[in-house]
Protein backbone atom coordinates (compact mmCIF):
# COMPACT_ATOMS: atom_id res chain seq x y z
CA UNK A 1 3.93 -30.77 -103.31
CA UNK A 2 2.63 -28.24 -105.60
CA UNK A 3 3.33 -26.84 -108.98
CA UNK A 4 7.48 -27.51 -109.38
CA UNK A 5 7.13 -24.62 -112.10
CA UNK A 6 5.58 -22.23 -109.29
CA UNK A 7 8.54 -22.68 -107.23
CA UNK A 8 10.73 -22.09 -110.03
CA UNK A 9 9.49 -18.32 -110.40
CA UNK A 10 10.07 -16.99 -106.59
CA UNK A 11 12.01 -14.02 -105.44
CA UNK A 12 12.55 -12.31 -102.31
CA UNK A 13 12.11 -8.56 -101.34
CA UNK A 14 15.60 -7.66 -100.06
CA UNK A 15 15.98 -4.74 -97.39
CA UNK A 16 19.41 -4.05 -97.01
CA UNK A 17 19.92 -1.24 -94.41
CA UNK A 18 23.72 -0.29 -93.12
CA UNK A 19 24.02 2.32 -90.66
CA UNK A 20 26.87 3.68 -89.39
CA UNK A 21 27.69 6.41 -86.85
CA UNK A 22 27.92 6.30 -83.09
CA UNK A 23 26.29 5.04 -80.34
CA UNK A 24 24.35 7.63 -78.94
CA UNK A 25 22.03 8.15 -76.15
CA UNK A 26 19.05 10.70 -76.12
CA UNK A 27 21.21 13.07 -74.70
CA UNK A 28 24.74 12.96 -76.09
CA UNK A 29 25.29 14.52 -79.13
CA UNK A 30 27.76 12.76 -82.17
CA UNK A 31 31.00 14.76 -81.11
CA UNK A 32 30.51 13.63 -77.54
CA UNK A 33 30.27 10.02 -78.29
CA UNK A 34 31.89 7.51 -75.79
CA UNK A 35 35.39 5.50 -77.98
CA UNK A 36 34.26 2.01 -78.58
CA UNK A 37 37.13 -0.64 -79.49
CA UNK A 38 36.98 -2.05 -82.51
CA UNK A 39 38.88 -3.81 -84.43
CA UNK A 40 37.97 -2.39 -87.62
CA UNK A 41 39.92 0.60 -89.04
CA UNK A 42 36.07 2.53 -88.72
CA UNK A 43 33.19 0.96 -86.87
CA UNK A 44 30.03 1.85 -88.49
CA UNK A 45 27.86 1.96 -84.97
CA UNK A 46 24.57 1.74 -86.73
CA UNK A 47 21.36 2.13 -84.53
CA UNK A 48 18.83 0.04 -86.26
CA UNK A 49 15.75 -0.90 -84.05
CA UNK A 50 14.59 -4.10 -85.56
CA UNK A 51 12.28 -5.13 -82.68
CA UNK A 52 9.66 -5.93 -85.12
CA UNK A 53 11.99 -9.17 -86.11
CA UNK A 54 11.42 -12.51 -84.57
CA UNK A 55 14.39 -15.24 -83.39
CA UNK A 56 13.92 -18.08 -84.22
CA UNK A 57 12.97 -19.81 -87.83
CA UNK A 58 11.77 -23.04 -86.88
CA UNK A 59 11.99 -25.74 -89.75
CA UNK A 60 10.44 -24.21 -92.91
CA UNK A 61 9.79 -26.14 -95.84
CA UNK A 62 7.67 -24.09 -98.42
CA UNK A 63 6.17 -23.91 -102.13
CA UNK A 64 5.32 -20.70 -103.43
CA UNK A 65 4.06 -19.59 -106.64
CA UNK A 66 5.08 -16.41 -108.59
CA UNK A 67 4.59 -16.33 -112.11
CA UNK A 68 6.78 -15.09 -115.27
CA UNK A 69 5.00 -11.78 -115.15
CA UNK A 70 6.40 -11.17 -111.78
CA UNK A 71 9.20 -8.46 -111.47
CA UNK A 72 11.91 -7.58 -109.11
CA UNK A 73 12.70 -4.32 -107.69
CA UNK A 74 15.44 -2.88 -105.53
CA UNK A 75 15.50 0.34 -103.58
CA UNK A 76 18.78 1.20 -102.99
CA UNK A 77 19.68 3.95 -100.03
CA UNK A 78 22.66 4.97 -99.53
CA UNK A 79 24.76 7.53 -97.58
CA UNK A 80 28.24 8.63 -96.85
CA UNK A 81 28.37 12.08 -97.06
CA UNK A 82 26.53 14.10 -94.58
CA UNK A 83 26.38 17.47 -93.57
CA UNK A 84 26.68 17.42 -89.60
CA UNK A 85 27.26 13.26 -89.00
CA UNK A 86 30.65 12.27 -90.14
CA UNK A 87 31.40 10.74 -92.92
CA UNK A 88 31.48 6.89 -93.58
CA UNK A 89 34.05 5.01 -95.84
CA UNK A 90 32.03 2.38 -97.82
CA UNK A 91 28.06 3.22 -97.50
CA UNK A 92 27.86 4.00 -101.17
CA UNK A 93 30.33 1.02 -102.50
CA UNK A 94 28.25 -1.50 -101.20
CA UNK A 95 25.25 -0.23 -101.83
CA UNK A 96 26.52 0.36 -105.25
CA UNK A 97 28.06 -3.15 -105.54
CA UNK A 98 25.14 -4.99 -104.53
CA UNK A 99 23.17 -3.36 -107.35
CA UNK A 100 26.03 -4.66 -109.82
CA UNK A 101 25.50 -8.52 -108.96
CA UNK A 102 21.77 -8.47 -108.47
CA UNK A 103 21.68 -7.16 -112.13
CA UNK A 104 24.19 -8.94 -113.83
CA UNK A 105 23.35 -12.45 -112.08
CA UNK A 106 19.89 -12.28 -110.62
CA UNK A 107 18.02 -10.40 -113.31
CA UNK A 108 17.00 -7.04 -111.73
CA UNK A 109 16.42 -4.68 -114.34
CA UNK A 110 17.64 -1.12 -114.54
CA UNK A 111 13.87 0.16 -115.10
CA UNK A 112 12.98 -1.42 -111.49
CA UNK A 113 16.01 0.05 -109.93
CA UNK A 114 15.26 3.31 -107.97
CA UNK A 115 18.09 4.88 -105.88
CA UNK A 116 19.21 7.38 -103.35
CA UNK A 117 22.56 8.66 -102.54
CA UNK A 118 24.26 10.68 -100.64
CA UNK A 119 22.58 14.39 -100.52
CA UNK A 120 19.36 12.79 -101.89
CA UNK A 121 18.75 10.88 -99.01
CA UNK A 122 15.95 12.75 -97.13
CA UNK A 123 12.59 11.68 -95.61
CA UNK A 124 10.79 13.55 -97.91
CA UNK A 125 12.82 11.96 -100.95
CA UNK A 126 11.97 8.77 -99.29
CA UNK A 127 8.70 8.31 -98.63
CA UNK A 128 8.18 9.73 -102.23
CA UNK A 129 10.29 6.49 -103.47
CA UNK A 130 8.60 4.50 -101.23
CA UNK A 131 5.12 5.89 -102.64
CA UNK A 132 6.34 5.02 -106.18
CA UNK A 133 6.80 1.79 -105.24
CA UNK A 134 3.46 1.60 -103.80
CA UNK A 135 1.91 3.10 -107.02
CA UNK A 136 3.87 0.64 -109.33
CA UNK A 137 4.44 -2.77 -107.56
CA UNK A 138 1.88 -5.38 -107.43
CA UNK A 139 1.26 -8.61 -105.47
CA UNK A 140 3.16 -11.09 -107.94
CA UNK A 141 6.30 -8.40 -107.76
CA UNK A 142 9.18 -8.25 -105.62
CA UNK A 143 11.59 -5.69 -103.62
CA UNK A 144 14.81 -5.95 -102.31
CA UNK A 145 15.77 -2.62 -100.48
CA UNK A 146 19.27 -1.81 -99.53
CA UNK A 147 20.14 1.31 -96.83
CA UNK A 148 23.42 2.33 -95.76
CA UNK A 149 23.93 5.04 -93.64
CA UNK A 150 23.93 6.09 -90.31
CA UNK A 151 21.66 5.22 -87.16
CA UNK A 152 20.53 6.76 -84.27
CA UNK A 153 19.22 4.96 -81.20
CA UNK A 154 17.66 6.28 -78.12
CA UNK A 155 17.60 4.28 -75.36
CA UNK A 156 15.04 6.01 -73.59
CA UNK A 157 12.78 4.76 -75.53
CA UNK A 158 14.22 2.17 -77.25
CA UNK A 159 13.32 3.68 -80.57
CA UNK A 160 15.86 3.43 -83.06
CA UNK A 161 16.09 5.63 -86.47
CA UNK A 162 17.88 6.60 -89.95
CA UNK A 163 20.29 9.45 -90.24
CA UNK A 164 19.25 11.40 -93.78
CA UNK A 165 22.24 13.46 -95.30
CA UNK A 166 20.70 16.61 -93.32
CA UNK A 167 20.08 14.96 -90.21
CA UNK A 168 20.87 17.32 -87.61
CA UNK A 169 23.13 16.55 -84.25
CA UNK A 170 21.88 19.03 -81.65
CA UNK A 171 19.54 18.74 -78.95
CA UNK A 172 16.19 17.22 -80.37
CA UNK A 173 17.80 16.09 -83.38
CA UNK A 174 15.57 13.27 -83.85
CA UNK A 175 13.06 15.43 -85.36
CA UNK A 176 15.05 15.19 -88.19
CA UNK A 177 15.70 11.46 -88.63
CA UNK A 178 13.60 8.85 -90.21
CA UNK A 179 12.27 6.58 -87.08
CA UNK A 180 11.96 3.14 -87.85
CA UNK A 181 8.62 2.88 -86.97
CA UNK A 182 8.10 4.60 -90.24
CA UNK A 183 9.61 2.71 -91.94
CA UNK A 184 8.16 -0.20 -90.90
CA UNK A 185 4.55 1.52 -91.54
CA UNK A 186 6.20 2.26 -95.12
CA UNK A 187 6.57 -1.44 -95.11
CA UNK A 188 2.94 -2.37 -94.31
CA UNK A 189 1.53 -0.97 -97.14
CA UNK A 190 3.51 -2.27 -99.47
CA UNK A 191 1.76 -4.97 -101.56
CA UNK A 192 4.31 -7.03 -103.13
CA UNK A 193 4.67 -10.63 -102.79
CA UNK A 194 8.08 -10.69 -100.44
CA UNK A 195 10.04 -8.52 -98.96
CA UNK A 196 13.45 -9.25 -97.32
CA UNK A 197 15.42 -6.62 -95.21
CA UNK A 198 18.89 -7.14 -94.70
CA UNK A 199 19.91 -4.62 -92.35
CA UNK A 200 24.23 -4.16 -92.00
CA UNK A 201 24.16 -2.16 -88.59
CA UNK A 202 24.94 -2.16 -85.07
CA UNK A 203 22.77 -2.68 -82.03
CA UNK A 204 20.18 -4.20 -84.87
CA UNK A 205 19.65 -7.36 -83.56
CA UNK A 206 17.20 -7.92 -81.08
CA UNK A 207 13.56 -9.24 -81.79
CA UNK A 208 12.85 -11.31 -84.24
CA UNK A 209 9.42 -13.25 -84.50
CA UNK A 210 8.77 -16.91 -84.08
CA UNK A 211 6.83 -18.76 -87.05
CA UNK A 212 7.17 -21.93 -88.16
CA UNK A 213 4.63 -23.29 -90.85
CA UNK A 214 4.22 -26.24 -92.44
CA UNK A 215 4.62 -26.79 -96.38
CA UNK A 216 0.97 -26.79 -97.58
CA UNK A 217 0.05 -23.58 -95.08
CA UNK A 218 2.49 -21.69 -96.24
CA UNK A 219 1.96 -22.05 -100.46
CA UNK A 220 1.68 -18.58 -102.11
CA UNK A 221 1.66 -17.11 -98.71
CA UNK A 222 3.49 -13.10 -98.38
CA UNK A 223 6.98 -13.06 -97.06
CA UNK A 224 8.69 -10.18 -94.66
CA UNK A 225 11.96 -11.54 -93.88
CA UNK A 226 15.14 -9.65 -92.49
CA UNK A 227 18.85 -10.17 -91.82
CA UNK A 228 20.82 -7.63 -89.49
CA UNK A 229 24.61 -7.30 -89.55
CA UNK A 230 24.92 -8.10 -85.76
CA UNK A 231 22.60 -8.42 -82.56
CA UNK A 232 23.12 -5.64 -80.36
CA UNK A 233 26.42 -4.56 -80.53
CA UNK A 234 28.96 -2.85 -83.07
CA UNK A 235 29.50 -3.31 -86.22
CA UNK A 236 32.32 -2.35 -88.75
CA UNK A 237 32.35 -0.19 -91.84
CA UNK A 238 35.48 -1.62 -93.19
CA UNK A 239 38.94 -0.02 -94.59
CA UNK A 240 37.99 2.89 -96.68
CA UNK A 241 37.29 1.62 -100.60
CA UNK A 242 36.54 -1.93 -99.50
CA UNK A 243 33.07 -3.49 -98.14
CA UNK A 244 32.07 -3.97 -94.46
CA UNK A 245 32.82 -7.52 -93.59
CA UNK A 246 28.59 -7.74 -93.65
CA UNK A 247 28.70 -6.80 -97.21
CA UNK A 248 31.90 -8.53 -97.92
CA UNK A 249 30.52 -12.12 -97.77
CA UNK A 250 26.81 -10.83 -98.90
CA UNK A 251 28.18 -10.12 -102.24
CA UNK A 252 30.98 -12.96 -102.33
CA UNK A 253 28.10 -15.51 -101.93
CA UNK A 254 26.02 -14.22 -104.33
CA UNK A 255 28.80 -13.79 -107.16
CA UNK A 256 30.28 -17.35 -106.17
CA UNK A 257 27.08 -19.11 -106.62
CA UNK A 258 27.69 -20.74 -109.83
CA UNK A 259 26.37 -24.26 -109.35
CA UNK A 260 22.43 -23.25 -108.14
CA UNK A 261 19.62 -21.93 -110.27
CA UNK A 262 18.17 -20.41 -107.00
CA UNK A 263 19.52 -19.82 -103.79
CA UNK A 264 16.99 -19.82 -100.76
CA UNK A 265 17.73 -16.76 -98.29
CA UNK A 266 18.02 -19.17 -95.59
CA UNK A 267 20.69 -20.67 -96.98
CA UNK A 268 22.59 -16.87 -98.12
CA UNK A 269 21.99 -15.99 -94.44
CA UNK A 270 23.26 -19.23 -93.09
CA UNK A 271 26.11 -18.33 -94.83
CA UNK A 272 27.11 -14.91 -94.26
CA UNK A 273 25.86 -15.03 -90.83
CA UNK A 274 29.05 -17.93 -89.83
CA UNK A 275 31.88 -15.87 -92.05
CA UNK A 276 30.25 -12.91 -90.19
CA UNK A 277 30.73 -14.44 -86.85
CA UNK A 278 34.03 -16.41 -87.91
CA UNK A 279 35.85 -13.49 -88.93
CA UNK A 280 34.74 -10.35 -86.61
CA UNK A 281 32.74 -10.38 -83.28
CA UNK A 282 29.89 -9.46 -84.50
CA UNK A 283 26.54 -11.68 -84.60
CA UNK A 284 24.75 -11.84 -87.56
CA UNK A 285 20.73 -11.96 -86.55
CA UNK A 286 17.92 -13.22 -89.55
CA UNK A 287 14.05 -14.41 -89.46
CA UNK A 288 10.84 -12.87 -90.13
CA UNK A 289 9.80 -9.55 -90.08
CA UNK A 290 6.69 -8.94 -87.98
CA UNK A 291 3.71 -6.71 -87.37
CA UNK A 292 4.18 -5.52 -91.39
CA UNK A 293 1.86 -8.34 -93.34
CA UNK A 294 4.19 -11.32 -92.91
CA UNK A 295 2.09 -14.69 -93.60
CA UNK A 296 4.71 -16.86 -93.24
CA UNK A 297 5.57 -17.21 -97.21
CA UNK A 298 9.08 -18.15 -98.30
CA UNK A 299 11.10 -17.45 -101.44
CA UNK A 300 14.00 -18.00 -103.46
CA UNK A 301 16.77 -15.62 -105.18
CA UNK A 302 16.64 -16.63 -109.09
CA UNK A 303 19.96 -16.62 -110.72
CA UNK A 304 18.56 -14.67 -114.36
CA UNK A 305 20.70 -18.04 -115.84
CA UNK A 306 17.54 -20.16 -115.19
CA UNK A 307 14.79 -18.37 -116.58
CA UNK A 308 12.84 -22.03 -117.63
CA UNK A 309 12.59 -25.17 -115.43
CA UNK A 310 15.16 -27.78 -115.67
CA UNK A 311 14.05 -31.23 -118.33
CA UNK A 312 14.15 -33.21 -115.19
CA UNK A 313 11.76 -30.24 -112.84
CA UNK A 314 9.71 -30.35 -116.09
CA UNK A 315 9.27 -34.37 -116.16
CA UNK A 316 8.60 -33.77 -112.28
CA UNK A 317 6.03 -31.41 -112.74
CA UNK A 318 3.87 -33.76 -115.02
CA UNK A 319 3.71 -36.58 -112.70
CA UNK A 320 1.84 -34.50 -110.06
């Protein structure tokens, strides 16, 4: 085992995206959208092509090493108010409310905070944040990004993509979304340590990539991880002024842990995943993020409570 201080100092990148909107084919537009029954008093059908995500984690056991210098960033996307799509209940709240806990338990900082809401969500405004982040993150920091909003998916071409606040809903709309192939390249040049994408939206699910590495292997290695809201299928936005169920146990496991110093993001999505699935139909879906620098790297959330090792870590530490 390697240095128990090292492991002491890791945090994740956390991509949050939540989509909502309808399920749409290249064709239809928003207004001619087949029902879908739900459940939910508003189903936020978010189109989220996550095909770059693998399926199964395999048994992980890893040791990685980010030092005190590190820091932790969040982008934090958000949208409920759009100009043609119609409007979603809780987009901003969550988005909002996971900002809230990861500064007031996990230490993010309001000077590593950058944000996007409502009518400032367009590509051009994004891929400027996403060049900021580029221009100020380095390979001991961290990101967690959060989007909520709506999705498009075409399943023509199986490409799926983000709705900004001017996305447009007639024929060859697209050219105004955000594909997530962009993304993704946004993604790839990115050099922070980890990165972890939790995405809350429909039809989100599908491929995930298969890696399973063994504890020395995977010391200090980069992380690219991602957790979707559901597999491919529909997903709810919750009652207006409330979370989505997604975000609903997200945030109650994160301001509930009280008796760990660090929670592993196996372990959060472990979690939310079965109150997902136990409560609603929908199918929570996590593992690593592929084809954007993944090495197979792990990491742990840091509650800001433990900023120095435990006496007993510390005696641990000096008998290796």
């Amino acid at each position: 085992m390697k240095k128990a201080l090292s492991l002491l100092m890791v945090l994740p990148f956390i991509f949050v995206f939540h989509w909502g909107g309808q399920l749409l084919t290249a064709q239809a537009l928003p207004e001619k959208a087949p029902k879908i029954r739900t459940s939910s008093a508003y189903s936020r059908v978010q189109n989220f092509d996550l095909s770059f995500m693998a399926a199964s984690l395999g048994s992980i056991d890893l040791d990685l090493g980010i030092t005190e210098e590190s820091k932790y960033f969040l982008l934090m996307i958000a949208v409920d108010k759009y100009n043609f799509w119609k409007p979603l209940n809780n987009a901003v709240k969550d988005a909002r409310d996971v900002r809230k806990i990861l500064m007031e338990k996990y230490g993010f900082k309001p000077e590593n905070i950058y944000e996007l809401l409502n009518e400032e969500v367009t590509t051009e405004n994004l891929e400027a944040q996403f060049q900021a982040l580029k221009e100020k993150g380095s390979n001991i920091d961290n990101l967690l990004i959060y989007y909520s909003g709506h999705g498009y998916y075409d399943p023509s071409f199986d490409l799926g993509y983000w709705v900004p606040s001017n996305g447009k809903t007639n024929s060859g709309a697209t050219a105004s979304y955000i594909p997530n192939t962009k993304v993704r390249d946004f993604i790839r040049e990115l050099d922070f340590q980890h990165i972890f994408l939790i995405a809350d939206a429909c039809f989100s699910g599908a491929l995930f990539a298969d890696d399973s590495r063994g504890f020395e292997e995977a010391e200090s290695l980069k992380s690219r991880w991602g957790l979707s809201s559901g597999n491919i299928e529909v997903v709810s936005d919750g009652k207006k002024g409330e979370n989505s169920p997604f975000a609903k146990f997200l945030l109650q496991y994160l301001e509930e842990n009280s008796t760990k110093d660090y929670v592993d993001v196996r372990e959060l999505s472990g979690y939310v995943s079965s109150s997902v699935s136990a409560s609603t139909s929908q199918t929570p879906i996590f593992g690593y993020l592929s084809g954007v620098g993944s090495e197979g790297g792990r990491f742990l959330l840091r509650s800001s409570g433990q900023a120095e090792p435990s006496e007993e870590e510390k005696a641990k530490a000096k008998k290796k």
